[in-house]
N, C-alpha and C. Protein backbone atom coordinates (compact mmCIF):
# COMPACT_ATOMS: atom_id res chain seq x y z
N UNK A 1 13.22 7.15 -34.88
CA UNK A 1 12.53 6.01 -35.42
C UNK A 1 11.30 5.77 -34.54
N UNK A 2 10.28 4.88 -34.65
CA UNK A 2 9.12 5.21 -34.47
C UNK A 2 8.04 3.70 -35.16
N UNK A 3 8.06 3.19 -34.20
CA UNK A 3 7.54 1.69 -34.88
C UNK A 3 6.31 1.83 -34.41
N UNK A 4 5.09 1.63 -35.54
CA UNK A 4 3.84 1.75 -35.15
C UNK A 4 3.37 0.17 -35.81
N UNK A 5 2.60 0.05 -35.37
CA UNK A 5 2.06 -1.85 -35.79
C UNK A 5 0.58 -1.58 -36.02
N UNK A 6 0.11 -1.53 -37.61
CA UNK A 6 -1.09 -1.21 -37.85
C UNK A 6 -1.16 -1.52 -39.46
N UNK A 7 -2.41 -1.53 -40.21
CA UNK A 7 -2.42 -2.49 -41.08
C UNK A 7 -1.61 -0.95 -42.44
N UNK A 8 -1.11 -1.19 -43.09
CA UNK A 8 0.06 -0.32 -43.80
C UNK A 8 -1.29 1.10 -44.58
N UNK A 9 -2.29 0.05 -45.09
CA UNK A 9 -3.24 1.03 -45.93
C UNK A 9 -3.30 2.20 -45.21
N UNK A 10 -4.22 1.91 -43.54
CA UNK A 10 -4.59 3.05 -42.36
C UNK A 10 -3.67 3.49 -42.28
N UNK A 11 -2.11 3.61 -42.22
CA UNK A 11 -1.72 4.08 -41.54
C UNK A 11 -0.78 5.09 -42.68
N UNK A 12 -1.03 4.67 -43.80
CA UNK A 12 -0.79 5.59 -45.16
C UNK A 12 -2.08 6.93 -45.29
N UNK A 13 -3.13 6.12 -45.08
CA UNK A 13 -4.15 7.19 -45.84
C UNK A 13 -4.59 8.17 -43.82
N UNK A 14 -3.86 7.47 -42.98
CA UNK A 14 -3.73 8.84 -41.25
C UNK A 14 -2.40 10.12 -41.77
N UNK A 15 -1.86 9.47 -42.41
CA UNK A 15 -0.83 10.62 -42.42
C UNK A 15 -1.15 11.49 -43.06
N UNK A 16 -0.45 12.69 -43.42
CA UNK A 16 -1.12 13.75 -44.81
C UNK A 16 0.21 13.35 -45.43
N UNK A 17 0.15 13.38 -47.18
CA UNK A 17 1.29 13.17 -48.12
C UNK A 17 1.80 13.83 -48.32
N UNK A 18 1.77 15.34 -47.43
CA UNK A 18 2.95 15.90 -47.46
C UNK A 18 3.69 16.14 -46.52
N UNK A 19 3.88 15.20 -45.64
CA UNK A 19 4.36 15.21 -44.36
C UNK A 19 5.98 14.53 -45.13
N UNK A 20 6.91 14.19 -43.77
CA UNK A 20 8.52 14.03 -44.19
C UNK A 20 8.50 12.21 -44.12
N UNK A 21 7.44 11.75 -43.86
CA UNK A 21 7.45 10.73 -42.63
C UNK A 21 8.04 9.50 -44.12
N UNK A 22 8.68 8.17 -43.81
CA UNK A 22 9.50 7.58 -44.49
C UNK A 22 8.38 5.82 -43.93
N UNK A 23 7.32 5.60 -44.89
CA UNK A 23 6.54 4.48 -44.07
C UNK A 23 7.60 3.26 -44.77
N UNK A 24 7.96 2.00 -44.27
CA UNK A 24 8.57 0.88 -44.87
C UNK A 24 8.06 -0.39 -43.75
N UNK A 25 7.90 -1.40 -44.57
CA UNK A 25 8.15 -2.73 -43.83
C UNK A 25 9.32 -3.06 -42.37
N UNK A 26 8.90 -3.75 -41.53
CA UNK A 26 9.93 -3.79 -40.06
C UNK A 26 10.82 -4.62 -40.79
N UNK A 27 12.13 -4.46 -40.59
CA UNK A 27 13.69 -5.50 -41.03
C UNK A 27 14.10 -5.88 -40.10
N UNK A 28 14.87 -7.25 -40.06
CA UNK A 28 15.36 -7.55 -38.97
C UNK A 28 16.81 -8.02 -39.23
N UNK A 29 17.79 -7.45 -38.36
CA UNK A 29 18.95 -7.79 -38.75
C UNK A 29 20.00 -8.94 -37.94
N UNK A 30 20.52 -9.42 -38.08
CA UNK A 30 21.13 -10.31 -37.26
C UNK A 30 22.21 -9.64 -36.98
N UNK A 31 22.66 -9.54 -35.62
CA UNK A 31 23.84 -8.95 -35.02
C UNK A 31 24.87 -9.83 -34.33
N UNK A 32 26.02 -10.24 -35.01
CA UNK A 32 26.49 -11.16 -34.51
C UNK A 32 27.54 -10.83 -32.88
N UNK A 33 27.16 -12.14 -32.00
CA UNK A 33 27.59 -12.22 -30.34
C UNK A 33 28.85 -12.16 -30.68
N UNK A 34 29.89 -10.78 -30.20
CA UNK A 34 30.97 -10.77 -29.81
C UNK A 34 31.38 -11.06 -28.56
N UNK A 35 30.59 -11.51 -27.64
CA UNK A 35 30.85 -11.81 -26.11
C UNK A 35 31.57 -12.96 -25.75
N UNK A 36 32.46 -12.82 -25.09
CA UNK A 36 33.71 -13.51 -25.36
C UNK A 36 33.13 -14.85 -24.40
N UNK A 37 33.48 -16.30 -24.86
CA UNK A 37 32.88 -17.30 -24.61
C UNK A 37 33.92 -18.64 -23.96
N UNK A 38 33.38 -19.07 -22.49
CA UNK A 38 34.17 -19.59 -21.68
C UNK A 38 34.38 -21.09 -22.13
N UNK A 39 35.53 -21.37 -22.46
CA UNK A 39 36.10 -22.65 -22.87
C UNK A 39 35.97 -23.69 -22.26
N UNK A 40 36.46 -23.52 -20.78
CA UNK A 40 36.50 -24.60 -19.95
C UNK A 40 36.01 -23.69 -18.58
N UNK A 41 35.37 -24.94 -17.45
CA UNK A 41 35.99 -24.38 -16.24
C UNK A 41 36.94 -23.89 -15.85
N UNK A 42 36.99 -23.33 -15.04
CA UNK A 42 38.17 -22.93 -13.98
C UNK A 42 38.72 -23.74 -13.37
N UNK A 43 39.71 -24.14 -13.39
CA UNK A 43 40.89 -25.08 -12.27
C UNK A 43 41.11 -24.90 -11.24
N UNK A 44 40.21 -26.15 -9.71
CA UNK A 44 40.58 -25.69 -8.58
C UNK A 44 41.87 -25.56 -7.91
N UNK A 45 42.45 -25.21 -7.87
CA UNK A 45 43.88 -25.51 -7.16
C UNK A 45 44.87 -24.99 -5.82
């Protein structure tokens, strides 16, 4: 993968059309926090 940030036209008519290359819009996905999450302090004792 290969993220280039440039206006979509240029960067359609730099490539040649017969290249493999796959151009699309950036997605963003939400990945949900499995990191396990502390309830309380710790108890001095």
């Amino acid at each position: 993968m290969l993220l280039v940030e440039a206006p979509e036209y240029a960067l359609r008519n730099a490539l040649v059309p017969e290249t493999d290359w796959v151009i699309s819009p950036e997605v963003r996905y939400a990945i949900p926090d499995t990191r396990k999450k502390v309830q309380a302090p710790p108890k001095s004792g």
